[in-house]
C-alpha atoms as a PDB file:
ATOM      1  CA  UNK A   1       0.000   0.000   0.000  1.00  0.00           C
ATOM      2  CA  UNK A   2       1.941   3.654  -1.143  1.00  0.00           C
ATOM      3  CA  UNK A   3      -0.168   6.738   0.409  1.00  0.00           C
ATOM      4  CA  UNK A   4       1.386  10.353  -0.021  1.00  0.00           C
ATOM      5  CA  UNK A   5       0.224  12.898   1.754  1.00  0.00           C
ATOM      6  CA  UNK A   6       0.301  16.500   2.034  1.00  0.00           C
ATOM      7  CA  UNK A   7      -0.595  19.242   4.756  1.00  0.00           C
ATOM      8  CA  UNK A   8      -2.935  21.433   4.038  1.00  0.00           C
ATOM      9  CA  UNK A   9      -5.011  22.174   7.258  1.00  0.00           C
ATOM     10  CA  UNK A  10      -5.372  20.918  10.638  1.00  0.00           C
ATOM     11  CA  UNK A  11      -8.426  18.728   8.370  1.00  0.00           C
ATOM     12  CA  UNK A  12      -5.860  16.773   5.936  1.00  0.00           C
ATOM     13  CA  UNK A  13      -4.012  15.471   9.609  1.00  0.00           C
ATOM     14  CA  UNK A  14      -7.588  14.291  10.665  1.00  0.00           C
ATOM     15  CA  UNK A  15      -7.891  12.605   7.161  1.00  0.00           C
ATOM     16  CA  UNK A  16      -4.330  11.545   7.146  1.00  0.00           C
ATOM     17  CA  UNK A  17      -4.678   9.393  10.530  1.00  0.00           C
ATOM     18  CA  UNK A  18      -8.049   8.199   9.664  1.00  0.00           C
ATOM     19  CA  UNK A  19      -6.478   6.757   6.523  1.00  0.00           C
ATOM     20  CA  UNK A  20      -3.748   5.161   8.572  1.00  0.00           C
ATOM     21  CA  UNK A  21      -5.555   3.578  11.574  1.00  0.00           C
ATOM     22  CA  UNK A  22      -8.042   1.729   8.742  1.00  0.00           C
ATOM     23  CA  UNK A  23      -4.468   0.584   7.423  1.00  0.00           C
ATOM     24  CA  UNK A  24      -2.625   0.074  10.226  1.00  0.00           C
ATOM     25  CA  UNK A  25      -3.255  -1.700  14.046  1.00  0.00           C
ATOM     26  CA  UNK A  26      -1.549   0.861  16.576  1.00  0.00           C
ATOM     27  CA  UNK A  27       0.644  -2.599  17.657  1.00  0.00           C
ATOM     28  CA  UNK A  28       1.848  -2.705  14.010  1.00  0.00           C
ATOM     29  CA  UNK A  29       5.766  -1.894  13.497  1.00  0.00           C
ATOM     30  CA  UNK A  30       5.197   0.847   9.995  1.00  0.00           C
ATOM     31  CA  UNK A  31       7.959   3.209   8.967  1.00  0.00           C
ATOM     32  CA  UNK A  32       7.794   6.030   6.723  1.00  0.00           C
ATOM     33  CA  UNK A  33       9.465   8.429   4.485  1.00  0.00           C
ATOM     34  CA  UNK A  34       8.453  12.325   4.821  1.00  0.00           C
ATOM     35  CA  UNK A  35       9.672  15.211   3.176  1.00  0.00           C
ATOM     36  CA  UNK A  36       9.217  18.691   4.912  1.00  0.00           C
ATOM     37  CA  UNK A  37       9.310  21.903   3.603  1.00  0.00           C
ATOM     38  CA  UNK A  38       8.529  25.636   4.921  1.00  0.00           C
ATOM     39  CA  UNK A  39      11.254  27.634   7.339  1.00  0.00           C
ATOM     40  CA  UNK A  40      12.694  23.942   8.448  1.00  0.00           C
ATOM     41  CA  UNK A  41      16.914  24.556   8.064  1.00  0.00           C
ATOM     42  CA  UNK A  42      19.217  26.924  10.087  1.00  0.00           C
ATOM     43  CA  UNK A  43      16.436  27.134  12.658  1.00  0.00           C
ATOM     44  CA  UNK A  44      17.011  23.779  14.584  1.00  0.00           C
ATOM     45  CA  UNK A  45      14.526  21.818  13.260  1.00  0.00           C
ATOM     46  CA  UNK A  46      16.748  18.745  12.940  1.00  0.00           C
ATOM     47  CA  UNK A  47      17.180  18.893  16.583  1.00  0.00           C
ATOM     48  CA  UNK A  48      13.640  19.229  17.191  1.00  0.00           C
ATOM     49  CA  UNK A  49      12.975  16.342  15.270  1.00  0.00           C
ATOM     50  CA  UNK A  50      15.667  14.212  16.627  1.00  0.00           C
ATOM     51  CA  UNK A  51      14.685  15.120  20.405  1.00  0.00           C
ATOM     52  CA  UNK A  52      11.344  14.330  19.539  1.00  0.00           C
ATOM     53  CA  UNK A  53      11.866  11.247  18.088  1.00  0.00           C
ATOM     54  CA  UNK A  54      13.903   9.748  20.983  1.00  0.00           C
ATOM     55  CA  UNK A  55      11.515  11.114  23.402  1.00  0.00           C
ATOM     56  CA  UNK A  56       8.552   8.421  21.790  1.00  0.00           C
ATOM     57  CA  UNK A  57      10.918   5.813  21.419  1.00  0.00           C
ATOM     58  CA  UNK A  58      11.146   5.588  17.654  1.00  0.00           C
ATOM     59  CA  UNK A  59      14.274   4.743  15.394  1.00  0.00           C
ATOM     60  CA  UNK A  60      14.921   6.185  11.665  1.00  0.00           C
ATOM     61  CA  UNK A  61      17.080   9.554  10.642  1.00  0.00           C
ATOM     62  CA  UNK A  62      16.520  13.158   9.762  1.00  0.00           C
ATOM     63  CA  UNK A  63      18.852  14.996   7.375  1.00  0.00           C
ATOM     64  CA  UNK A  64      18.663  18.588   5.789  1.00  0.00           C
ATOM     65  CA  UNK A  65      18.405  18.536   1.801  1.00  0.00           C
ATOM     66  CA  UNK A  66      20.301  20.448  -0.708  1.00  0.00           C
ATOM     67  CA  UNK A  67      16.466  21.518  -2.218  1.00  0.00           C
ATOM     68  CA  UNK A  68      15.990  23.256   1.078  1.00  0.00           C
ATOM     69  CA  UNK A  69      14.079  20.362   2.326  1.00  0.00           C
ATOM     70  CA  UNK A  70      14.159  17.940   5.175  1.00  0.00           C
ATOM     71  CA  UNK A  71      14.157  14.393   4.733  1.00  0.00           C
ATOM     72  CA  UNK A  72      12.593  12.633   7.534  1.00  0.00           C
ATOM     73  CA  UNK A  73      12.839   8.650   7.697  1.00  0.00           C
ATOM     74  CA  UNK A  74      10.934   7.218  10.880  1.00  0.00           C
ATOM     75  CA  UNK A  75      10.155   3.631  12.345  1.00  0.00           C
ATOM     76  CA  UNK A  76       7.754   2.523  15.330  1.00  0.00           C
ATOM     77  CA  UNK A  77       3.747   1.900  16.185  1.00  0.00           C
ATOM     78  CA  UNK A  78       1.457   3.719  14.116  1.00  0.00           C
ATOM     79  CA  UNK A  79       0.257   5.682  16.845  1.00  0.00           C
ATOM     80  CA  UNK A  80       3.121   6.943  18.173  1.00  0.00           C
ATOM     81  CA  UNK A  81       4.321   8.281  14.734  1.00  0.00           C
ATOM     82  CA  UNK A  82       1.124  10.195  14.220  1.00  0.00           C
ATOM     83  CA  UNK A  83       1.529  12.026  17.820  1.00  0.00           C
ATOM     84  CA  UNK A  84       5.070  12.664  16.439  1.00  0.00           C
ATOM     85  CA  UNK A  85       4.247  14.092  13.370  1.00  0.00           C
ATOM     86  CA  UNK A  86       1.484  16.341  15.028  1.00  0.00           C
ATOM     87  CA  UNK A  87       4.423  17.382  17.105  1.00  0.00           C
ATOM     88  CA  UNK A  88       6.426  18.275  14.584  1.00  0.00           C
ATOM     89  CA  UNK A  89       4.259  19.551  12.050  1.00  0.00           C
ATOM     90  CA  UNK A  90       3.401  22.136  14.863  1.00  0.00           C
ATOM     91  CA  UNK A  91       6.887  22.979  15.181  1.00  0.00           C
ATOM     92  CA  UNK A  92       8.411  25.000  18.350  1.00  0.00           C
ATOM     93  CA  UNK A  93       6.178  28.194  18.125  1.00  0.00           C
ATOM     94  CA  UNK A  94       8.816  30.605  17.361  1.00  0.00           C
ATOM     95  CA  UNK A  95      11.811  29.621  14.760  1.00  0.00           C
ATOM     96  CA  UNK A  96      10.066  26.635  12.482  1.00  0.00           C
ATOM     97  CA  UNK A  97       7.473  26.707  10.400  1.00  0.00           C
ATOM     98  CA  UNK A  98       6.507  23.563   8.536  1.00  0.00           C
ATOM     99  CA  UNK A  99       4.506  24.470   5.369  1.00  0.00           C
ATOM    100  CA  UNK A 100       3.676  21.361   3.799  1.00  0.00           C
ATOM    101  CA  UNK A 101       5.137  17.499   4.263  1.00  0.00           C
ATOM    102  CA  UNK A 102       4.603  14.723   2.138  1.00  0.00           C
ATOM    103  CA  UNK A 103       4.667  10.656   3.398  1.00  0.00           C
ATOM    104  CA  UNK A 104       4.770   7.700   2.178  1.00  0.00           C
ATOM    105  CA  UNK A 105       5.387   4.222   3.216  1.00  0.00           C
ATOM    106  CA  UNK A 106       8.727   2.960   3.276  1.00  0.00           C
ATOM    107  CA  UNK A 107      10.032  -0.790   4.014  1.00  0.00           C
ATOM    108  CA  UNK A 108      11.056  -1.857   7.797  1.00  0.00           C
ATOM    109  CA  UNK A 109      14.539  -1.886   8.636  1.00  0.00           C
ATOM    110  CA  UNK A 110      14.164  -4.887  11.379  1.00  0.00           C
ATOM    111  CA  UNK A 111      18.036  -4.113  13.205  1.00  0.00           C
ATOM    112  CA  UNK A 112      17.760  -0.455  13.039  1.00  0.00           C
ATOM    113  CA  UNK A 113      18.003   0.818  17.106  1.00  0.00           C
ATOM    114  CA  UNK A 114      18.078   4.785  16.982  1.00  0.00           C
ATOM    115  CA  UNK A 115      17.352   7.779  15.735  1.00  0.00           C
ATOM    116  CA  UNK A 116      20.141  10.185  14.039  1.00  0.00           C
ATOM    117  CA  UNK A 117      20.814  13.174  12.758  1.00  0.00           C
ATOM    118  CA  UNK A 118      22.556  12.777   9.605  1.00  0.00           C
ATOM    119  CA  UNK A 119      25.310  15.665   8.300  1.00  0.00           C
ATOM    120  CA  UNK A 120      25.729  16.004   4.574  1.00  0.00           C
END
């Protein structure tokens, strides 16, 4: 199954995870690949991310983009990745500002154990 999806409103989030939990038991391991664009480099987003991340437990890697995007890869319950992405899609309420993200699935990696920040 390959969904994309892109952020409109606070109503394409609602439609997002109602899309996902028909797809997807909260116990099941999913990971996905987001892109994120908007005022998302040389304001600590990366950071933000990563913090985030390890704060729900979930593994995968962020890494700033040549384009001026971020490329977000992330692993865990379905649940859990949703509350992140609200999180982050939020951003800190001063410095980023996430315009629009897209996601897709991505395979598993089974050994992966962390999440990183990745440096050119």
């Amino acid at each position: 199954m390959y969904h994309v999806f892109h952020l409109h409103s606070l109503y394409d989030l609602l439609i997002r995870k109602s899309i996902l939990y028909n797809h997807c038991r909260e116990d099941i391991m999913v990971r996905y690949h987001i892109f994120v664009e908007g005022r998302v480099q040389g304001v600590g987003f990366r950071y933000f991310v990563l913090m985030h991340a390890q704060s729900c437990g979930l593994t995968g890697s962020v890494k700033n983009l040549d384009n001026g995007l971020v490329e977000i890869y992330v692993q865990g319950e379905s649940d859990t990745i949703d509350q992140f992405l609200a999180t982050i899609i939020k951003g800190d309420g001063r410095f980023i500002k996430v315009d629009d993200y897209s996601c897709k699935a991505a395979p598993i990696i089974p050994d992966e154990r962390r999440f990183s920040c990745q440096y050119y």
